[in-house]
PDB file of N, CA and C in Angstrom:
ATOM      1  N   UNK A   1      45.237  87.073  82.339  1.00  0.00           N
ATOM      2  CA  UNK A   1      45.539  87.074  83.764  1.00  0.00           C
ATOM      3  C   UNK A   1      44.795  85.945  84.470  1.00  0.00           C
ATOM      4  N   UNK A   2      43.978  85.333  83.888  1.00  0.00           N
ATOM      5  CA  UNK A   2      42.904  85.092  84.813  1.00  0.00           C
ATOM      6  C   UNK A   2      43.520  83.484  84.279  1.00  0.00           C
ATOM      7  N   UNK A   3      43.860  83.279  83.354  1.00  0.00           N
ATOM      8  CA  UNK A   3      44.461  82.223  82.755  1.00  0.00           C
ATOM      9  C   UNK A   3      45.769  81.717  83.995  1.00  0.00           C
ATOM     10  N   UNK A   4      46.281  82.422  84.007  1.00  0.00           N
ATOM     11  CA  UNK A   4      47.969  82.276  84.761  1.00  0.00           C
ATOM     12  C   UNK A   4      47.588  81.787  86.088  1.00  0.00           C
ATOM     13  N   UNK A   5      46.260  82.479  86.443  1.00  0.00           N
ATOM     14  CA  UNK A   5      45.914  82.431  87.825  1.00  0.00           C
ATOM     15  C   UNK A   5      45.257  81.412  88.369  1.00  0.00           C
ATOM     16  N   UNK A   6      44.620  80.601  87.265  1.00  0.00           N
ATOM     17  CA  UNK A   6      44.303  79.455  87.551  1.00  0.00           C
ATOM     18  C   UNK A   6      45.020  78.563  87.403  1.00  0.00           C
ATOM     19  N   UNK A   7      46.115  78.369  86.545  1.00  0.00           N
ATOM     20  CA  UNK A   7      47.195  77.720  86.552  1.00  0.00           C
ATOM     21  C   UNK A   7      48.169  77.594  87.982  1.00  0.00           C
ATOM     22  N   UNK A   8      48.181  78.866  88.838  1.00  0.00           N
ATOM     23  CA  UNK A   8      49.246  78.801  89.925  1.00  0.00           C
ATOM     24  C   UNK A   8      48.021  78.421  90.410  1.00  0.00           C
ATOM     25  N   UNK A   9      46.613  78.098  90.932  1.00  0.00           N
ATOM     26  CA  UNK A   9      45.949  77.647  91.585  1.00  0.00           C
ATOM     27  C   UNK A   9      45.668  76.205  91.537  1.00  0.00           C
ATOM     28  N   UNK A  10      45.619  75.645  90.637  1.00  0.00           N
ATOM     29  CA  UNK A  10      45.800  74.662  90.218  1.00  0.00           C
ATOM     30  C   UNK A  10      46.904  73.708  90.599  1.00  0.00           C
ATOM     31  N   UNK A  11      48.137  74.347  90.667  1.00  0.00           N
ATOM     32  CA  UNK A  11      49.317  73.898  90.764  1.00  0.00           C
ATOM     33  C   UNK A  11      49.585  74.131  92.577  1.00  0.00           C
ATOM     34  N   UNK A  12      48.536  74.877  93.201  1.00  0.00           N
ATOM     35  CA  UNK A  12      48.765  75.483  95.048  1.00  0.00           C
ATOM     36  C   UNK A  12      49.765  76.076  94.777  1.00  0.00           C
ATOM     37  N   UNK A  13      50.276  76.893  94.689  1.00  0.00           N
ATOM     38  CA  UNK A  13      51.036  77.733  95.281  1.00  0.00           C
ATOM     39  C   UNK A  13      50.728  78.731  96.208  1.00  0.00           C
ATOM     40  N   UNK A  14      51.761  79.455  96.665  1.00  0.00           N
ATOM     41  CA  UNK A  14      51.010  79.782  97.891  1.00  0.00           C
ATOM     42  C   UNK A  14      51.296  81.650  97.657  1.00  0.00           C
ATOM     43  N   UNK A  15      51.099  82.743  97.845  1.00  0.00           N
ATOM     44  CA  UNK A  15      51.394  84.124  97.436  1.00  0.00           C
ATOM     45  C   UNK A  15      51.462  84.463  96.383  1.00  0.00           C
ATOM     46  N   UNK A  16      50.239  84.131  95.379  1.00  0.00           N
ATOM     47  CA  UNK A  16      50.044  84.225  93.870  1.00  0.00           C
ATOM     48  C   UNK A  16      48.538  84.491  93.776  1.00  0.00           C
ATOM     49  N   UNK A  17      48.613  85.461  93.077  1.00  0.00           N
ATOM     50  CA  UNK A  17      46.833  85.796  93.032  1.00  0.00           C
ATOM     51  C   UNK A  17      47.205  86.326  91.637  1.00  0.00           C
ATOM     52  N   UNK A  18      45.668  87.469  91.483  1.00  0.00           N
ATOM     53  CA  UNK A  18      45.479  88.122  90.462  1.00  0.00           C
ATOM     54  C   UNK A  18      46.635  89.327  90.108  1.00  0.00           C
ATOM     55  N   UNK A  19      46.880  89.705  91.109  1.00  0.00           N
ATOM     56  CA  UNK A  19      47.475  91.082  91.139  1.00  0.00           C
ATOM     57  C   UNK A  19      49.110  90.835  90.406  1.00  0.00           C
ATOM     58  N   UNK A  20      49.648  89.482  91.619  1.00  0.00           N
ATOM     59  CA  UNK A  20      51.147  88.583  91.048  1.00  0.00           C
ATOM     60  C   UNK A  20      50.691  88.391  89.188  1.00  0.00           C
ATOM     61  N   UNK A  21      49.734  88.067  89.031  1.00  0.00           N
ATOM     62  CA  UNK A  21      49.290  87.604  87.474  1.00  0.00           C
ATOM     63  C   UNK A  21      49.002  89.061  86.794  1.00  0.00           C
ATOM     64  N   UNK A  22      48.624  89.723  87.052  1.00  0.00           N
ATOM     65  CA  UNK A  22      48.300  91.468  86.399  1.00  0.00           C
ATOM     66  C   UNK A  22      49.791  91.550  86.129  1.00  0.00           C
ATOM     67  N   UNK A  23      50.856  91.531  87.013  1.00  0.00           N
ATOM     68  CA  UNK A  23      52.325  92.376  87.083  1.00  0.00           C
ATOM     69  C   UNK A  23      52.945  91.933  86.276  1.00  0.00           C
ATOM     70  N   UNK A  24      52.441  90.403  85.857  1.00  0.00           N
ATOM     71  CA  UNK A  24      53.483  89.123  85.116  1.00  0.00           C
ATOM     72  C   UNK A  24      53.156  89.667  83.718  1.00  0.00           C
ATOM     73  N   UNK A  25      51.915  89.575  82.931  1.00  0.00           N
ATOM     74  CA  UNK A  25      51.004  89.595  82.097  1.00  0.00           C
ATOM     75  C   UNK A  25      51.444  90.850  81.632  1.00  0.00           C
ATOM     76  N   UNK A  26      51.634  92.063  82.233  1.00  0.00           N
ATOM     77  CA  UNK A  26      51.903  93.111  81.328  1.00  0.00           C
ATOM     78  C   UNK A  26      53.532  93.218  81.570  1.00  0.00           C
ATOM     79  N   UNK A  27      54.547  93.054  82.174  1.00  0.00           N
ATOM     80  CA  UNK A  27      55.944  92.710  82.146  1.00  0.00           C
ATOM     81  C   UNK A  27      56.180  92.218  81.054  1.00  0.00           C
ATOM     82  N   UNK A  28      55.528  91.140  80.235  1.00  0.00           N
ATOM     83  CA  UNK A  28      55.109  90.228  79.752  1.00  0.00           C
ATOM     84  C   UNK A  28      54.736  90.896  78.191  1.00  0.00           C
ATOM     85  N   UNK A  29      54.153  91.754  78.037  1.00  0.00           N
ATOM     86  CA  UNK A  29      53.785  92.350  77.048  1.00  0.00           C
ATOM     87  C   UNK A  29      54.323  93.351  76.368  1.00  0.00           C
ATOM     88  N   UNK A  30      55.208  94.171  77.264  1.00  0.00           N
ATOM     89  CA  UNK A  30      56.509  95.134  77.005  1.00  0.00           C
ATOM     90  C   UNK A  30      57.743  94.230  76.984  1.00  0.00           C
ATOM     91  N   UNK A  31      58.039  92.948  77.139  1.00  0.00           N
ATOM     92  CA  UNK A  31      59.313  92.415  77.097  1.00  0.00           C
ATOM     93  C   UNK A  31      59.408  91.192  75.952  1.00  0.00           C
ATOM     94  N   UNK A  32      58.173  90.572  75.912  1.00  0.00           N
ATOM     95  CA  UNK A  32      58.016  89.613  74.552  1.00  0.00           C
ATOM     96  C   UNK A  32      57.580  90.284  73.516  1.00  0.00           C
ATOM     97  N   UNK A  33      58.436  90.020  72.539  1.00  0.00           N
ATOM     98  CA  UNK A  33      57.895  90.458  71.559  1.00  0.00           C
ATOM     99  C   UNK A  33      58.071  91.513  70.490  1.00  0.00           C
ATOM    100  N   UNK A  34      59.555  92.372  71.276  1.00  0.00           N
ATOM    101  CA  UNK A  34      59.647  93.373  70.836  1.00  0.00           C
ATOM    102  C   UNK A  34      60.434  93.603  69.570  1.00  0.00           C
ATOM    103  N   UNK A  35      60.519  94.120  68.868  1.00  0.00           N
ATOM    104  CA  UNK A  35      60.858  94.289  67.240  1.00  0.00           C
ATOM    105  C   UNK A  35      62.233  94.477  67.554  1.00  0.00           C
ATOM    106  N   UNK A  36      62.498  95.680  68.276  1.00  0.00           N
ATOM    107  CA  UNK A  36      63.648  96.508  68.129  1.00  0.00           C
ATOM    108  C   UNK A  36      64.733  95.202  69.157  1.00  0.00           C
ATOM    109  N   UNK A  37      64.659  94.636  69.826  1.00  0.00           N
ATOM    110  CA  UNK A  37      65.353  93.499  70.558  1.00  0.00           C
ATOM    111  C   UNK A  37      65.628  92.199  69.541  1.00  0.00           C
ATOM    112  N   UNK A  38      64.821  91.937  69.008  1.00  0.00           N
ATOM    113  CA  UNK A  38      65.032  91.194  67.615  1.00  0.00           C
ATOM    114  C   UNK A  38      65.917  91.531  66.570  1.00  0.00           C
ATOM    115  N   UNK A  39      65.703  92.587  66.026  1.00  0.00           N
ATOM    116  CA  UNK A  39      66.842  93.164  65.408  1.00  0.00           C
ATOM    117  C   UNK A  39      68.344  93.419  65.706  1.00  0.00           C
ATOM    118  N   UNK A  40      68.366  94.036  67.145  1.00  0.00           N
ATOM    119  CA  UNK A  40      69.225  94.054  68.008  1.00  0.00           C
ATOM    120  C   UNK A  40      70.468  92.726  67.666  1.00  0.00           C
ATOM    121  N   UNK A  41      69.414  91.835  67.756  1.00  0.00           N
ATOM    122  CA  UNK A  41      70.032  90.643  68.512  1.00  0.00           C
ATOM    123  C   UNK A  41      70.351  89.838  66.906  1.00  0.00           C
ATOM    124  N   UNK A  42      69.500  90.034  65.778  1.00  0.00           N
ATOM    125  CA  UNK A  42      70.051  89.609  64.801  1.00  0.00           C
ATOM    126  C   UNK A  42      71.826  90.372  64.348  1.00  0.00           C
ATOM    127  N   UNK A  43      71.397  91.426  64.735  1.00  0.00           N
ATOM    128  CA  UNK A  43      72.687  92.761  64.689  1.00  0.00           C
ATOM    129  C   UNK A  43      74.025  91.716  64.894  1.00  0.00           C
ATOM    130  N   UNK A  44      73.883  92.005  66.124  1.00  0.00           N
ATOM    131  CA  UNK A  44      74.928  90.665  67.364  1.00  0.00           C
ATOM    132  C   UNK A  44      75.085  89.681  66.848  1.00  0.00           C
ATOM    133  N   UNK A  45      74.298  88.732  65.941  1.00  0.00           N
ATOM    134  CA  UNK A  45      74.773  87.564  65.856  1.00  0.00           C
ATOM    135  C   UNK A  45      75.309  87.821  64.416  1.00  0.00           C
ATOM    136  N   UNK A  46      75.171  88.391  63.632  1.00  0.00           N
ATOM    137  CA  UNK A  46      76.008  88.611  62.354  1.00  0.00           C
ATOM    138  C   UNK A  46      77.247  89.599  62.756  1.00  0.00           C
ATOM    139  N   UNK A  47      77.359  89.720  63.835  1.00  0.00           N
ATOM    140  CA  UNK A  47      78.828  90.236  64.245  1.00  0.00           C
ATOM    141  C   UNK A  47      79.428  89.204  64.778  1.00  0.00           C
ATOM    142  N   UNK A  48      79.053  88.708  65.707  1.00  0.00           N
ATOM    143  CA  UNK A  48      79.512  87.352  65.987  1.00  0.00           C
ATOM    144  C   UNK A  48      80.130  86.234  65.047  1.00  0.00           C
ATOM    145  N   UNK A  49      79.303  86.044  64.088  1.00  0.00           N
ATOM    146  CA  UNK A  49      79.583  84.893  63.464  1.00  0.00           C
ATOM    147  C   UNK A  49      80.370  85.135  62.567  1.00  0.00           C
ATOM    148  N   UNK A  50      80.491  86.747  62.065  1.00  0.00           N
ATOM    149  CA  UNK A  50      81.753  87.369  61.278  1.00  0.00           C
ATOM    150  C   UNK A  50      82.677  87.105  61.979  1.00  0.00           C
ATOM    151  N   UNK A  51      83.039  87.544  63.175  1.00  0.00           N
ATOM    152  CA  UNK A  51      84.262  87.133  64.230  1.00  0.00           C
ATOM    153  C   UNK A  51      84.854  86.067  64.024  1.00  0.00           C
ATOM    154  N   UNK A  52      84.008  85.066  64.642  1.00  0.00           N
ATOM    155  CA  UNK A  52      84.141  83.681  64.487  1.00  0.00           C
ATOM    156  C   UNK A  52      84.692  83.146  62.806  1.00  0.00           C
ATOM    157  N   UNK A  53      83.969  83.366  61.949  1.00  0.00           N
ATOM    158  CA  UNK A  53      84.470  83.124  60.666  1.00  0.00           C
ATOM    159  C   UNK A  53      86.269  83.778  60.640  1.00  0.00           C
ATOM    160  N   UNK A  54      86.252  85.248  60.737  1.00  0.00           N
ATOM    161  CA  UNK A  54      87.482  85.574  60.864  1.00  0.00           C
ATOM    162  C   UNK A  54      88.765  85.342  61.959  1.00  0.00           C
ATOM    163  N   UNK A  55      88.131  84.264  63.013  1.00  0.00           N
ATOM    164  CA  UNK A  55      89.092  83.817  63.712  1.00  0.00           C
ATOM    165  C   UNK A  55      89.369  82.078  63.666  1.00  0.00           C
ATOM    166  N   UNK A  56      88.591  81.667  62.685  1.00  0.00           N
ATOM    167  CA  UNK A  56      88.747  80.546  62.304  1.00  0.00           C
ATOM    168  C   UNK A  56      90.003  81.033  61.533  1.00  0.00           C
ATOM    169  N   UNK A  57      89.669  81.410  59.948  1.00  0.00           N
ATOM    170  CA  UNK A  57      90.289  81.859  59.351  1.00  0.00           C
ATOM    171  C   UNK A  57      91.729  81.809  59.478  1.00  0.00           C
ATOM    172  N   UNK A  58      92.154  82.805  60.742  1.00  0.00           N
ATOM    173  CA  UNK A  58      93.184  83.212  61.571  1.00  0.00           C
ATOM    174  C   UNK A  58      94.076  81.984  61.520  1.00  0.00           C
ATOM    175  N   UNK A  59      93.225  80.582  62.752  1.00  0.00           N
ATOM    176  CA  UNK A  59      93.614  79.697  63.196  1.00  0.00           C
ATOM    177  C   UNK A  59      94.056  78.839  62.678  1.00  0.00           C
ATOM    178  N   UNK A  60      93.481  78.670  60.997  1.00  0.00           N
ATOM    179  CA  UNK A  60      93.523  77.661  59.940  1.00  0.00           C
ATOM    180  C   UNK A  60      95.366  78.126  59.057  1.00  0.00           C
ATOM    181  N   UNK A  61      95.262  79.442  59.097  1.00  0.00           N
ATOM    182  CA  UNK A  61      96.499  80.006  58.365  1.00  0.00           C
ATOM    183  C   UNK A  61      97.630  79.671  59.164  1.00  0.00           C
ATOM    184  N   UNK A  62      97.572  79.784  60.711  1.00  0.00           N
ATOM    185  CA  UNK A  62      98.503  80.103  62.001  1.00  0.00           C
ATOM    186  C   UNK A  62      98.790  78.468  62.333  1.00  0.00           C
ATOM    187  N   UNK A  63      98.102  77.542  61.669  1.00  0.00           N
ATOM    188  CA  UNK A  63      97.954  75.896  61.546  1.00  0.00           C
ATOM    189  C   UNK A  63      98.784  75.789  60.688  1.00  0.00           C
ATOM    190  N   UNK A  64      98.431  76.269  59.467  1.00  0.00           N
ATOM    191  CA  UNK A  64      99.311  75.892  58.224  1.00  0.00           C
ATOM    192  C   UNK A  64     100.850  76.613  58.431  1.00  0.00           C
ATOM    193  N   UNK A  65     100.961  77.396  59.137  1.00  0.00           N
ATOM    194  CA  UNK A  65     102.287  77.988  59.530  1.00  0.00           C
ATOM    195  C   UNK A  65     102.894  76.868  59.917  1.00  0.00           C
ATOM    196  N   UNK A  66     102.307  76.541  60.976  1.00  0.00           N
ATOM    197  CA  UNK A  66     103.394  76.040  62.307  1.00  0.00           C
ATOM    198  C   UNK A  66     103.083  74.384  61.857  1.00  0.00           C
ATOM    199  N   UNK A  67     102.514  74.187  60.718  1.00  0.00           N
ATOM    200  CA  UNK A  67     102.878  72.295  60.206  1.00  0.00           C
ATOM    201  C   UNK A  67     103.998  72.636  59.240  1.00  0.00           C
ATOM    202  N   UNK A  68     104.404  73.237  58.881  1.00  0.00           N
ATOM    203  CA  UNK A  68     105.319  73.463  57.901  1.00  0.00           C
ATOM    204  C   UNK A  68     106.677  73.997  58.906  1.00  0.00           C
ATOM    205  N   UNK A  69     106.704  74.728  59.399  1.00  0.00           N
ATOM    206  CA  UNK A  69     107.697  74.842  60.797  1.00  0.00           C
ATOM    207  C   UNK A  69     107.956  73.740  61.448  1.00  0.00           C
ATOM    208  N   UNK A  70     106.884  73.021  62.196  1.00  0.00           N
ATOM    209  CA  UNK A  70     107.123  72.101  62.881  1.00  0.00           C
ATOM    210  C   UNK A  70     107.697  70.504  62.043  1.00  0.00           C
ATOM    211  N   UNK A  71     107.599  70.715  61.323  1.00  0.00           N
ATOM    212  CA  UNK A  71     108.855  69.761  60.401  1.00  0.00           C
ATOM    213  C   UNK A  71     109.977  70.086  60.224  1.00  0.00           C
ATOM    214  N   UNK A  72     110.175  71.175  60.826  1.00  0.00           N
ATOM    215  CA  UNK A  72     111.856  71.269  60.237  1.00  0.00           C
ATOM    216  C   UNK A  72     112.639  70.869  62.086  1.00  0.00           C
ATOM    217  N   UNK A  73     111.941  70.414  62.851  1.00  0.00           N
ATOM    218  CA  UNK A  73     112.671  70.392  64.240  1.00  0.00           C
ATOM    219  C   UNK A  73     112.520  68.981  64.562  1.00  0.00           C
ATOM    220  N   UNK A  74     113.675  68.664  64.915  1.00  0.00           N
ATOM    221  CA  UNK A  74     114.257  66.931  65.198  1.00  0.00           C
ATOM    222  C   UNK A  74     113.026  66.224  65.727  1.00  0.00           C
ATOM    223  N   UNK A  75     113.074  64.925  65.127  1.00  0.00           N
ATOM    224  CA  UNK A  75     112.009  63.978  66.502  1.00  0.00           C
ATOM    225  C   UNK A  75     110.565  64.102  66.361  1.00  0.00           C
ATOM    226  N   UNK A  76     110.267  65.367  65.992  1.00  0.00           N
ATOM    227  CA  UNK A  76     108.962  65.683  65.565  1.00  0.00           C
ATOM    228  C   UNK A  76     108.021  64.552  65.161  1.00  0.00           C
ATOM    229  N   UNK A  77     108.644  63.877  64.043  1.00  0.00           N
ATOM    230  CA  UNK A  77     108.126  62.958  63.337  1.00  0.00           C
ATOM    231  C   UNK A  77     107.830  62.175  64.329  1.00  0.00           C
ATOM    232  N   UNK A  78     108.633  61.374  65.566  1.00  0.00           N
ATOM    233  CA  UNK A  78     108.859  60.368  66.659  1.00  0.00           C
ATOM    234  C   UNK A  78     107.465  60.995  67.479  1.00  0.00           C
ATOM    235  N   UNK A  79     107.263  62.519  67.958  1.00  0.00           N
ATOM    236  CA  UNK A  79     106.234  62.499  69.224  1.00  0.00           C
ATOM    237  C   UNK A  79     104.806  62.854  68.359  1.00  0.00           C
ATOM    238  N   UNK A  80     105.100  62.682  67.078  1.00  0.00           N
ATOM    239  CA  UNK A  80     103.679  62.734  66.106  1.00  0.00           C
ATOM    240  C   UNK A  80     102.789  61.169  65.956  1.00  0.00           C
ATOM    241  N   UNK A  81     104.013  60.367  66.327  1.00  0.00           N
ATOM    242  CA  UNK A  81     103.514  58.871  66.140  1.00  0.00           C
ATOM    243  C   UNK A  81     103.337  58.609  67.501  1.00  0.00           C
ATOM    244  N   UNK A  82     103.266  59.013  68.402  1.00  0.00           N
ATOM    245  CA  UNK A  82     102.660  58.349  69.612  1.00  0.00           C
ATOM    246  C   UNK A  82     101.212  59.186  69.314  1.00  0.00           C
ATOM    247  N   UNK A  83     100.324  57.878  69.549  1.00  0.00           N
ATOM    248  CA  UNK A  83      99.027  57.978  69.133  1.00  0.00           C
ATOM    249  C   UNK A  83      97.865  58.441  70.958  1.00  0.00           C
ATOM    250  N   UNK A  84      97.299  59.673  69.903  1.00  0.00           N
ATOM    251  CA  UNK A  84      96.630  60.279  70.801  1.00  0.00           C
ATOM    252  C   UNK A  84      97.421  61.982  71.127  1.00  0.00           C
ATOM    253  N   UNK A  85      98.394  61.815  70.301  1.00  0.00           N
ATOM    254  CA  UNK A  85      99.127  63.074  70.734  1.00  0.00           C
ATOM    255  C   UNK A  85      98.864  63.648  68.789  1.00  0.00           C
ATOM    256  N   UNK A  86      98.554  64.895  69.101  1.00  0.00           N
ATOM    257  CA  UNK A  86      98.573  65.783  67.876  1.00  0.00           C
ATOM    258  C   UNK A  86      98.998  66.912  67.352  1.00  0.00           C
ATOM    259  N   UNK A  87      99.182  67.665  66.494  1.00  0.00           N
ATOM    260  CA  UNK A  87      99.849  68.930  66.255  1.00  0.00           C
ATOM    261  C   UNK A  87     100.414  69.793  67.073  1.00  0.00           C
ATOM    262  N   UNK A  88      98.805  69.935  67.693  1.00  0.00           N
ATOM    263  CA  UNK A  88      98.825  71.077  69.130  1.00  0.00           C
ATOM    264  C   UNK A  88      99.541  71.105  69.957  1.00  0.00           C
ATOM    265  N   UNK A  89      99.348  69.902  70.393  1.00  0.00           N
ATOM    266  CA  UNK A  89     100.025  68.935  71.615  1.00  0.00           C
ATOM    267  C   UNK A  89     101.614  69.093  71.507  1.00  0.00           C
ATOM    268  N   UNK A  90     101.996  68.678  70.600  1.00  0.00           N
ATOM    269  CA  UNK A  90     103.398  68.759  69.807  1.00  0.00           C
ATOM    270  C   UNK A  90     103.996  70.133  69.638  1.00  0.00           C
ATOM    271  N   UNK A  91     103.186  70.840  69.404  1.00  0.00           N
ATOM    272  CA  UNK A  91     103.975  72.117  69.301  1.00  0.00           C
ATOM    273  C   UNK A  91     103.812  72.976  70.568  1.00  0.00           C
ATOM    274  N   UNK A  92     102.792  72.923  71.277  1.00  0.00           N
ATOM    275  CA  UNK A  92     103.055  73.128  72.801  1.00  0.00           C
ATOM    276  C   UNK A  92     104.478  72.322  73.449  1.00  0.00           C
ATOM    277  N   UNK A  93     104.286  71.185  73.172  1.00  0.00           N
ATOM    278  CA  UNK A  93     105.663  70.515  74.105  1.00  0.00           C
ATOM    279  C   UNK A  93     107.134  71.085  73.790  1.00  0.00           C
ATOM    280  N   UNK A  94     107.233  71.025  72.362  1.00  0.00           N
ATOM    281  CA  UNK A  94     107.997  71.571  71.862  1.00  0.00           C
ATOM    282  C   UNK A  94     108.088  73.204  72.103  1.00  0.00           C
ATOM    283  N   UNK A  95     107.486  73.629  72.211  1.00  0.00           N
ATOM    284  CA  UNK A  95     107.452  75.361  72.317  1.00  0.00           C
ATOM    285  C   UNK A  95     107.729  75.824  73.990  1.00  0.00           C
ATOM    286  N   UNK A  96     107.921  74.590  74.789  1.00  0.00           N
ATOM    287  CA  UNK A  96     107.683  74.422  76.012  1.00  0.00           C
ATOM    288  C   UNK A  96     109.533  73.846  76.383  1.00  0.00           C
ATOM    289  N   UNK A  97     109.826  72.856  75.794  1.00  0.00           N
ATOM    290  CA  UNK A  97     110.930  72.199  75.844  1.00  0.00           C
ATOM    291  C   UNK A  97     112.312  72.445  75.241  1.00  0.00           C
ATOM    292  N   UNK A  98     111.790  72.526  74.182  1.00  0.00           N
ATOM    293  CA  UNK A  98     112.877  73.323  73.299  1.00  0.00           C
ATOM    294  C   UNK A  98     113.508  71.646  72.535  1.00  0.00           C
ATOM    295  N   UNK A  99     114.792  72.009  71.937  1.00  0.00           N
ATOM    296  CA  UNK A  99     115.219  70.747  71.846  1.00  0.00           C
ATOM    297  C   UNK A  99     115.658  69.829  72.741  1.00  0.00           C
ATOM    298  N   UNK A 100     114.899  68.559  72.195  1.00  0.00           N
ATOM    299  CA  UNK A 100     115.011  67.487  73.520  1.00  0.00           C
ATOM    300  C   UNK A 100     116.187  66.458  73.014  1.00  0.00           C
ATOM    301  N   UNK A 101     117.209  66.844  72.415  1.00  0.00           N
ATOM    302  CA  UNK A 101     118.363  66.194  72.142  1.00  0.00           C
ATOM    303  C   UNK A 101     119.194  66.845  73.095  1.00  0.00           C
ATOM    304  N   UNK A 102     118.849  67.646  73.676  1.00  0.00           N
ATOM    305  CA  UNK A 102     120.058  68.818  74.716  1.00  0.00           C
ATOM    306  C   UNK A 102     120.521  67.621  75.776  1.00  0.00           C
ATOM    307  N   UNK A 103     119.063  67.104  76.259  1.00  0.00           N
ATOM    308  CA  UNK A 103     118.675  65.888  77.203  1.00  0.00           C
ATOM    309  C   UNK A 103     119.893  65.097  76.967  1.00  0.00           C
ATOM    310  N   UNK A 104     120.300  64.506  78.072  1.00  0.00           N
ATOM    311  CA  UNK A 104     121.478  62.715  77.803  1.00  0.00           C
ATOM    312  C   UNK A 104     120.109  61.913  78.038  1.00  0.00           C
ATOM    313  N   UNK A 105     119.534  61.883  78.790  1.00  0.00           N
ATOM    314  CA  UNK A 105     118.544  61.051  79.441  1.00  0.00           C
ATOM    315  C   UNK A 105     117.258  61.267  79.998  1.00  0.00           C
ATOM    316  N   UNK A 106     116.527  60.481  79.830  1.00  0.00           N
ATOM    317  CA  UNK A 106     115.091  60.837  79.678  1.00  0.00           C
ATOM    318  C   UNK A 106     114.545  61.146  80.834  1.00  0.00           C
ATOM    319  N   UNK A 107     115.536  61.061  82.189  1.00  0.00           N
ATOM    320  CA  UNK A 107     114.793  61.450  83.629  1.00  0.00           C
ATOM    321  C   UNK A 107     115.433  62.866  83.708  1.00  0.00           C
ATOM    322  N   UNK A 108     115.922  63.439  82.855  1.00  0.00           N
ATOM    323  CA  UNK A 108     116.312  64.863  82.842  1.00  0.00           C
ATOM    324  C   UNK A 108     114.698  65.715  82.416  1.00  0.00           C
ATOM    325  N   UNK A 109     114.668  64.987  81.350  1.00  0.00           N
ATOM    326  CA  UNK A 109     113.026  65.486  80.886  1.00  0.00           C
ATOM    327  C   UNK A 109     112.055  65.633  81.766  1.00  0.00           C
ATOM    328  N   UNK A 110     112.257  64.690  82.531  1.00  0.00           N
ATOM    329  CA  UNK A 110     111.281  64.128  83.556  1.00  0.00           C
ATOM    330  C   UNK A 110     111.151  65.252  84.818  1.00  0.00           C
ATOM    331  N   UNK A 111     112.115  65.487  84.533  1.00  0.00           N
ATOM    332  CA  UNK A 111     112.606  66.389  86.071  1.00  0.00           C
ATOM    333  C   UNK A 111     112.115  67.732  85.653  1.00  0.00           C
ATOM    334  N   UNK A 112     112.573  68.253  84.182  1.00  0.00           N
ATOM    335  CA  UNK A 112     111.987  69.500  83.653  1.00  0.00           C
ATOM    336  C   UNK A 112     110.448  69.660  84.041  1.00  0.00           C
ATOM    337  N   UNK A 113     109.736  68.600  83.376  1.00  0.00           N
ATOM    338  CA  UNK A 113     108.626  68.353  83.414  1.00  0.00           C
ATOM    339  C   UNK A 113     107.950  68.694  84.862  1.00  0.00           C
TER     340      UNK A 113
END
């Protein structure tokens, strides 16, 4: 306590004494440190990171779906080569547009858009 207290004195502050440093110091001693919060929290993160593993997982399979799908629909190949645009991108537009041969002209798109 007496440590903390010379520190906020040191530093001026102003409505900090012993008593502010007594309240901190044992708050302080019931909240750092505790076993059962550690465990807790290891608990949580091996649930977590199971999740995560199993929604990678998910994402990687639900990837390999829709590259093998997304080849079988016109043009594909055409909005894969404009650079900066990728899978995602592509199969959102597409999942969004539908076929863009329906189009005569490209300010029809435009207008959808």
């Amino acid at each position: 306590m007496d440590g903390v207290n010379r520190i906020w004195r040191d530093a001026k502050l102003r409505g900090v004494g012993l008593k502010r440093a007594k309240t901190l110091v044992t708050a302080a001693e019931h909240s750092i440190g505790s076993r059962e919060a550690q465990d807790a929290a290891r608990i949580e993160l091996r649930i977590l990171l199971a999740d995560y593993e199993m929604q990678t997982a998910r994402e990687a399979e639900l990837m390999s779906l829709i590259e093998k799908r997304i080849a079988e629909v016109p043009y594909v190949d055409k909005l894969l080569g404009i650079r900066g645009v990728g899978l995602k991108t592509v199969t959102g537009f597409v999942a969004e547009v539908g076929d863009i041969t329906r189009f005569d002209d490209p300010k029809q798109l435009q207008k959808l858009a």
